[in-house]
Every structure is written in C-alpha cells, then in structure tokens.
N, C-alpha and C. Protein backbone atom coordinates (compact mmCIF):
# COMPACT_ATOMS: atom_id res chain seq x y z
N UNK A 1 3.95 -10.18 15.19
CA UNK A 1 3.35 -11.30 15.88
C UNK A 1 4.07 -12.59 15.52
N UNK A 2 4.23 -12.66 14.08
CA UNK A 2 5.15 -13.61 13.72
C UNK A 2 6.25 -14.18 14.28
N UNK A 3 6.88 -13.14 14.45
CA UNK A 3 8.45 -12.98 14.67
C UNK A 3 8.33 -13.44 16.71
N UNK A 4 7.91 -12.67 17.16
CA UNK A 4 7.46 -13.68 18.60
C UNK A 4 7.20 -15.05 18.64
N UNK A 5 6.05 -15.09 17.75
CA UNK A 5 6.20 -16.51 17.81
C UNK A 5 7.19 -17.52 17.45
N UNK A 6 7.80 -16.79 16.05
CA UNK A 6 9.19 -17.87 16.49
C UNK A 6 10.09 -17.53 17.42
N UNK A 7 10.37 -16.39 17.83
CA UNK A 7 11.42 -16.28 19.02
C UNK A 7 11.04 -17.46 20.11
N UNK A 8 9.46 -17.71 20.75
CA UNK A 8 9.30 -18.68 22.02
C UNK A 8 9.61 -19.76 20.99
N UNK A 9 9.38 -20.35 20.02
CA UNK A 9 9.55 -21.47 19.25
C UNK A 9 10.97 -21.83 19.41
N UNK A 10 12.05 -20.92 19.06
CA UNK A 10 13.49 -21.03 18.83
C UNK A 10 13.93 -21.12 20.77
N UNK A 11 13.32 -20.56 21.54
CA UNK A 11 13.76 -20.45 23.23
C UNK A 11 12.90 -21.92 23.58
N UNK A 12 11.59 -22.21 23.14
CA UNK A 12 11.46 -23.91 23.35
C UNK A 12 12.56 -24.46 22.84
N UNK A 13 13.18 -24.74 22.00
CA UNK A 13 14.00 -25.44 21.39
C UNK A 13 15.64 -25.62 22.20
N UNK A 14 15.49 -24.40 22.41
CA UNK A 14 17.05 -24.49 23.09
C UNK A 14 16.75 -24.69 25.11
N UNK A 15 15.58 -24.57 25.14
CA UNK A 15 15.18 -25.51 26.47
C UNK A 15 15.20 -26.87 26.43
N UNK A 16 14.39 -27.09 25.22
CA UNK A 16 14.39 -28.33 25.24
C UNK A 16 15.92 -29.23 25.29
N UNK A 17 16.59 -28.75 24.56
CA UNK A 17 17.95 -28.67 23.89
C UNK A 17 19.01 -28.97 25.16
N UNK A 18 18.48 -28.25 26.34
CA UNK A 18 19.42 -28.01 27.69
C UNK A 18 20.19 -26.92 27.04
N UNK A 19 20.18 -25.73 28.10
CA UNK A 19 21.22 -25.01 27.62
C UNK A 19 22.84 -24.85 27.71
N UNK A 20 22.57 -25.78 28.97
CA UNK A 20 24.03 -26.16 29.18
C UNK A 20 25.15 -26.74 28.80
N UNK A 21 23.85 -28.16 27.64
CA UNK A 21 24.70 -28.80 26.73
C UNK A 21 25.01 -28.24 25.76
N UNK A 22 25.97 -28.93 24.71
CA UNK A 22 26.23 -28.60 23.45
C UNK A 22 24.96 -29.34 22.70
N UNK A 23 24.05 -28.42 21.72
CA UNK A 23 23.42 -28.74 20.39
C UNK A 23 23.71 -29.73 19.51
N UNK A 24 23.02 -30.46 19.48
CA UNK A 24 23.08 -32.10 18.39
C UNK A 24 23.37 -31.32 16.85
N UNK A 25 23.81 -32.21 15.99
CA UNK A 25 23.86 -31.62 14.85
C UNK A 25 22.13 -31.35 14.10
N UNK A 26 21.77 -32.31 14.92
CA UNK A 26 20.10 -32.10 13.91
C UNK A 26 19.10 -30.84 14.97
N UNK A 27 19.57 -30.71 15.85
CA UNK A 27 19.20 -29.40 16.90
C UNK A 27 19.21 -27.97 16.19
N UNK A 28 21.19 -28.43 16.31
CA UNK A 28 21.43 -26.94 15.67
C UNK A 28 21.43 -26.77 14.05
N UNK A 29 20.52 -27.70 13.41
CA UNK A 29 20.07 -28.09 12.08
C UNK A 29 19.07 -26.92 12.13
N UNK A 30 18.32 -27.52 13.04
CA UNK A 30 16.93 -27.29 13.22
C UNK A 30 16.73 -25.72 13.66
N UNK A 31 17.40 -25.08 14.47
CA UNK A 31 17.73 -24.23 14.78
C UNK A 31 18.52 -22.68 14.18
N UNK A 32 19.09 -22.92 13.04
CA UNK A 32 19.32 -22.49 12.73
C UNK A 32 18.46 -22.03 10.91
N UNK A 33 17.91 -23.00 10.86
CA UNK A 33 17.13 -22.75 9.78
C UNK A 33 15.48 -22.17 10.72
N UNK A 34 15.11 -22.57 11.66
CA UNK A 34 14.24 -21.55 12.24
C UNK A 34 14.90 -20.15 12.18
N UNK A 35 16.09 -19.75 12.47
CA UNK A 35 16.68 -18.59 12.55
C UNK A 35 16.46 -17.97 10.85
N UNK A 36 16.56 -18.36 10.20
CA UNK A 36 16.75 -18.58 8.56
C UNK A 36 15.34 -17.56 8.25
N UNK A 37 14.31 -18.66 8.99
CA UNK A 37 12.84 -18.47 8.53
C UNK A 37 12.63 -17.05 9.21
N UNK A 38 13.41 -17.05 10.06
CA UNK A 38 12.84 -15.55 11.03
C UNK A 38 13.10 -14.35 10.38
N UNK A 39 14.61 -14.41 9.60
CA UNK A 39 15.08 -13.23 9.04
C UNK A 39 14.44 -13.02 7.49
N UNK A 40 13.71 -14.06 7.49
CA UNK A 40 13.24 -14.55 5.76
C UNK A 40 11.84 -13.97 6.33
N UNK A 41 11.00 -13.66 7.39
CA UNK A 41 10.12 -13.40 7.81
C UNK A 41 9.99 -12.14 7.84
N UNK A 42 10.94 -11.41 8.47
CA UNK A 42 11.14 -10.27 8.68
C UNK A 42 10.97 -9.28 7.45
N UNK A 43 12.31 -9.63 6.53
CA UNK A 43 12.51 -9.12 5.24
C UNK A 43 11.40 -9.10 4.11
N UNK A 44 10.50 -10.44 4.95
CA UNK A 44 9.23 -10.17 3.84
C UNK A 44 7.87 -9.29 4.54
N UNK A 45 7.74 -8.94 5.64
CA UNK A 45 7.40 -7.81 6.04
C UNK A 45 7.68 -6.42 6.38
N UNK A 46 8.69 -6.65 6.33
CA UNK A 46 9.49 -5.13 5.40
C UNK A 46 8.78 -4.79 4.66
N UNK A 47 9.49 -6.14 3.15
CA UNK A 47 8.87 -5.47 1.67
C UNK A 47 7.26 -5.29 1.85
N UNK A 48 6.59 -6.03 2.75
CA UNK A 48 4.88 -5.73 2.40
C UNK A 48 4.96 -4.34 2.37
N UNK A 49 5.42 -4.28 3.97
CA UNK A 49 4.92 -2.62 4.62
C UNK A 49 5.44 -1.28 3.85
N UNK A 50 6.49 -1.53 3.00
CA UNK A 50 6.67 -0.81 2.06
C UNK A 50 6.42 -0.93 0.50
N UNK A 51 5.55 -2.07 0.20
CA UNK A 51 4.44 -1.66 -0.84
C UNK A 51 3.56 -1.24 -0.31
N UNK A 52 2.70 -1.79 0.98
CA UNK A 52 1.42 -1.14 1.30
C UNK A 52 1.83 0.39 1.44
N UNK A 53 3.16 0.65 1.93
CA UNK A 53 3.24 2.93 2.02
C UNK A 53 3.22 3.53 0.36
N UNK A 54 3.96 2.21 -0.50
CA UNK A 54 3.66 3.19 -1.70
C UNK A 54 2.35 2.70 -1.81
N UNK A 55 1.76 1.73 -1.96
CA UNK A 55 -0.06 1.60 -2.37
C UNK A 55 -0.56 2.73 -1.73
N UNK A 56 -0.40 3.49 -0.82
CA UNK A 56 -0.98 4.05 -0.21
C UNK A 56 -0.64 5.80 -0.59
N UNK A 57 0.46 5.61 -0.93
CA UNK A 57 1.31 7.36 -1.93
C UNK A 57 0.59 7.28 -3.23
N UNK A 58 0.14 6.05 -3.80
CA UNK A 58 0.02 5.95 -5.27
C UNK A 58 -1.53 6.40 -4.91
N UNK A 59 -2.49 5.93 -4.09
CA UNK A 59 -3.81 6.24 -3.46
C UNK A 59 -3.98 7.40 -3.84
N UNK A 60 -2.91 8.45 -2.65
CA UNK A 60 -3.11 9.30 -2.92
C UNK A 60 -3.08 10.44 -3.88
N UNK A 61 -2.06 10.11 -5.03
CA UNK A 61 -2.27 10.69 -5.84
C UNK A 61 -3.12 11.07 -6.77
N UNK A 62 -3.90 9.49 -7.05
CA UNK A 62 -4.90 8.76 -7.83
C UNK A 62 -5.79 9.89 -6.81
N UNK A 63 -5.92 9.94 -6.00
CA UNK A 63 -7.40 10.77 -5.83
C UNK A 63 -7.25 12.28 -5.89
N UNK A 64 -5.94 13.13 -5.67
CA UNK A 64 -5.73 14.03 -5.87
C UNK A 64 -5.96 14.22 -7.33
N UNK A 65 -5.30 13.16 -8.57
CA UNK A 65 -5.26 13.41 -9.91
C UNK A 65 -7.18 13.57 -9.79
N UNK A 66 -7.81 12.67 -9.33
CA UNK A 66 -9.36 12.75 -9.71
C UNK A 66 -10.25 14.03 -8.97
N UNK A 67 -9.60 14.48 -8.01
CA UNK A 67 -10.08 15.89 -7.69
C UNK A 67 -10.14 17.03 -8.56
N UNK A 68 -8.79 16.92 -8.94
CA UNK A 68 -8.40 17.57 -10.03
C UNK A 68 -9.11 17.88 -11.38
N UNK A 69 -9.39 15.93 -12.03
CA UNK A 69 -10.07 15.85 -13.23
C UNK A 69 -11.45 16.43 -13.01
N UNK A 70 -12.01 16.26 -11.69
CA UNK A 70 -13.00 16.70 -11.57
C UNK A 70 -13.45 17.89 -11.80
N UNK A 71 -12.43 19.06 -11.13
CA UNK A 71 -12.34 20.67 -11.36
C UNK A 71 -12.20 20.63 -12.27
N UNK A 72 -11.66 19.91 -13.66
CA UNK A 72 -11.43 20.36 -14.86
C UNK A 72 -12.74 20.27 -15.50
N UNK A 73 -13.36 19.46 -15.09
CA UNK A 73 -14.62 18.84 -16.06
C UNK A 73 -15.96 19.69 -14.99
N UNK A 74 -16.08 20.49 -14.17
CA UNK A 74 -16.81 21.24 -13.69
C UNK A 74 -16.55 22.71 -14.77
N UNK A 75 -15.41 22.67 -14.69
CA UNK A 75 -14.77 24.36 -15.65
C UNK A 75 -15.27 24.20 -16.86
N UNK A 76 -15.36 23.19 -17.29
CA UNK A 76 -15.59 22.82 -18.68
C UNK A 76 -17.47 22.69 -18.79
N UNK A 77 -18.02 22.12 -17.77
CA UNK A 77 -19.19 21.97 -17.83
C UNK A 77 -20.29 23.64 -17.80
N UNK A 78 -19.09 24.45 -17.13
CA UNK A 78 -19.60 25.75 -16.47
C UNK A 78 -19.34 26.81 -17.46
N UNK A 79 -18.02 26.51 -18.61
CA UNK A 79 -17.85 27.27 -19.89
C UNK A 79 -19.15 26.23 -21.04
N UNK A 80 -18.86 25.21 -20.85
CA UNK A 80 -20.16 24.63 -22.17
C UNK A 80 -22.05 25.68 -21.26
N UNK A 81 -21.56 25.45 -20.68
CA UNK A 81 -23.52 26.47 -20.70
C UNK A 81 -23.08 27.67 -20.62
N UNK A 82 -22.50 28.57 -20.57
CA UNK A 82 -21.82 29.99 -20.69
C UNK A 82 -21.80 30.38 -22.11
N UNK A 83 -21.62 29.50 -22.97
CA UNK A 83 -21.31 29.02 -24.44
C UNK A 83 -22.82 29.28 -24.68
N UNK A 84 -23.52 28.23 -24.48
CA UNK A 84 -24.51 28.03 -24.91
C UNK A 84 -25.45 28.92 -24.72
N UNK A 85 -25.59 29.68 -23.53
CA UNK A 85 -26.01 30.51 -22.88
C UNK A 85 -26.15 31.66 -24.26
N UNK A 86 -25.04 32.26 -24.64
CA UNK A 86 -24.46 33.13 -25.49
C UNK A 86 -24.72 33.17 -27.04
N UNK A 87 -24.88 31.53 -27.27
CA UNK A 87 -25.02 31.41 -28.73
C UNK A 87 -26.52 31.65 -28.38
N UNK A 88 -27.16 31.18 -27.37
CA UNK A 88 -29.13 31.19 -27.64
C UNK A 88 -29.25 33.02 -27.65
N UNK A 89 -28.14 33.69 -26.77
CA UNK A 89 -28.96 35.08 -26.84
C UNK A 89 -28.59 35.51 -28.39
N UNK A 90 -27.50 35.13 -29.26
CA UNK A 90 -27.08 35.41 -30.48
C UNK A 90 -28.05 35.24 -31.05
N UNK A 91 -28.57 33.82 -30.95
CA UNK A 91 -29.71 33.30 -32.82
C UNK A 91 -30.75 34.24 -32.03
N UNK A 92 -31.31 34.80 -30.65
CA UNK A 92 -32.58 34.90 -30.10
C UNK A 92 -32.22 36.52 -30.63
N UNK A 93 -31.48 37.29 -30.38
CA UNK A 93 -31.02 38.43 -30.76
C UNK A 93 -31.07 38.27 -32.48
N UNK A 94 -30.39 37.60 -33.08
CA UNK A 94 -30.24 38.02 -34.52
C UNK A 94 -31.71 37.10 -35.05
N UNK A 95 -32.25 36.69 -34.34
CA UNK A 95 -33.87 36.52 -35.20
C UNK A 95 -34.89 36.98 -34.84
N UNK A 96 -34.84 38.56 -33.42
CA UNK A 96 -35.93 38.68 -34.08
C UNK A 96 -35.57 40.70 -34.35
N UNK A 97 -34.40 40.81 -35.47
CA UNK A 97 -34.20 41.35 -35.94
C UNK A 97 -34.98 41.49 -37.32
C-alpha cells in the first residue's frame, strides 16, 4: 500500500514537474530521495515479512515442543499412579499378612 502511494506521489511530482521539461535541481532533489524512501520502504518490509515467517516457524515449534512436554508429563502422570497403584497393593498385601 505504501509503495503505491509513493509511486502516485513520485508520478504527481513529475506532472507537476512537466514531463517534457528538464527537472530543476531541487525537483530532481526531491525526487530522487522519494525514490530513496521507496527502496528504503520496500527493504524494510521485506525484513518485517521475514521476521513475521520466522515468528511464525519459531510459533510453531514452541507449540509442537509444548505438545510434546505435554505427552511427557501425561506418561509421567500415568506411570506416578501405576506406581502408586502398586506400592498400595504391596503395603495392602504385605499387611495383612
């Protein structure tokens, strides 16, 4: 959206400008540092859009790793009463021997 908008910004300018004539020095001042800002525009929505794809790889890992932690700590929750399970039939078995 940016980048349109300076393109009509930079095509006002060189209307305004006449295209037929030659560019004033403060025209093609002016003009060329709009050009400046455009490629300086660009390059910095690049870099967003490729932090937002890794923010978005790193996302996913982060929730894969927590799926994960999760299955671990279900296995673990499902061996601790299996455990426990085992030691109560032990003392319940060896007391009322």
């Amino acid at each position: 959206m940016k980048k349109h908008i300076l393109l009509v910004l930079v095509f006002f300018i060189l209307v305004l400008a006449g295209c037929a004539q030659q560019l004033s020095k403060q025209d093609r001042a002016l003009l060329t540092e709009t050009h400046n800002l455009a490629h300086q525009a660009k390059n910095q929505a690049a870099q967003a859009a490729q932090r937002a794809s890794d923010a978005s790889a790193n996302a996913e890992r982060a929730a894969q790793d927590a799926a994960a932690a999760s299955e671990d700590a279900a296995t673990a929750a499902s061996a601790a009463v299996s455990a426990s399970e085992k030691t109560d039939r032990i003392f319940k078995h060896g007391g009322s021997k």
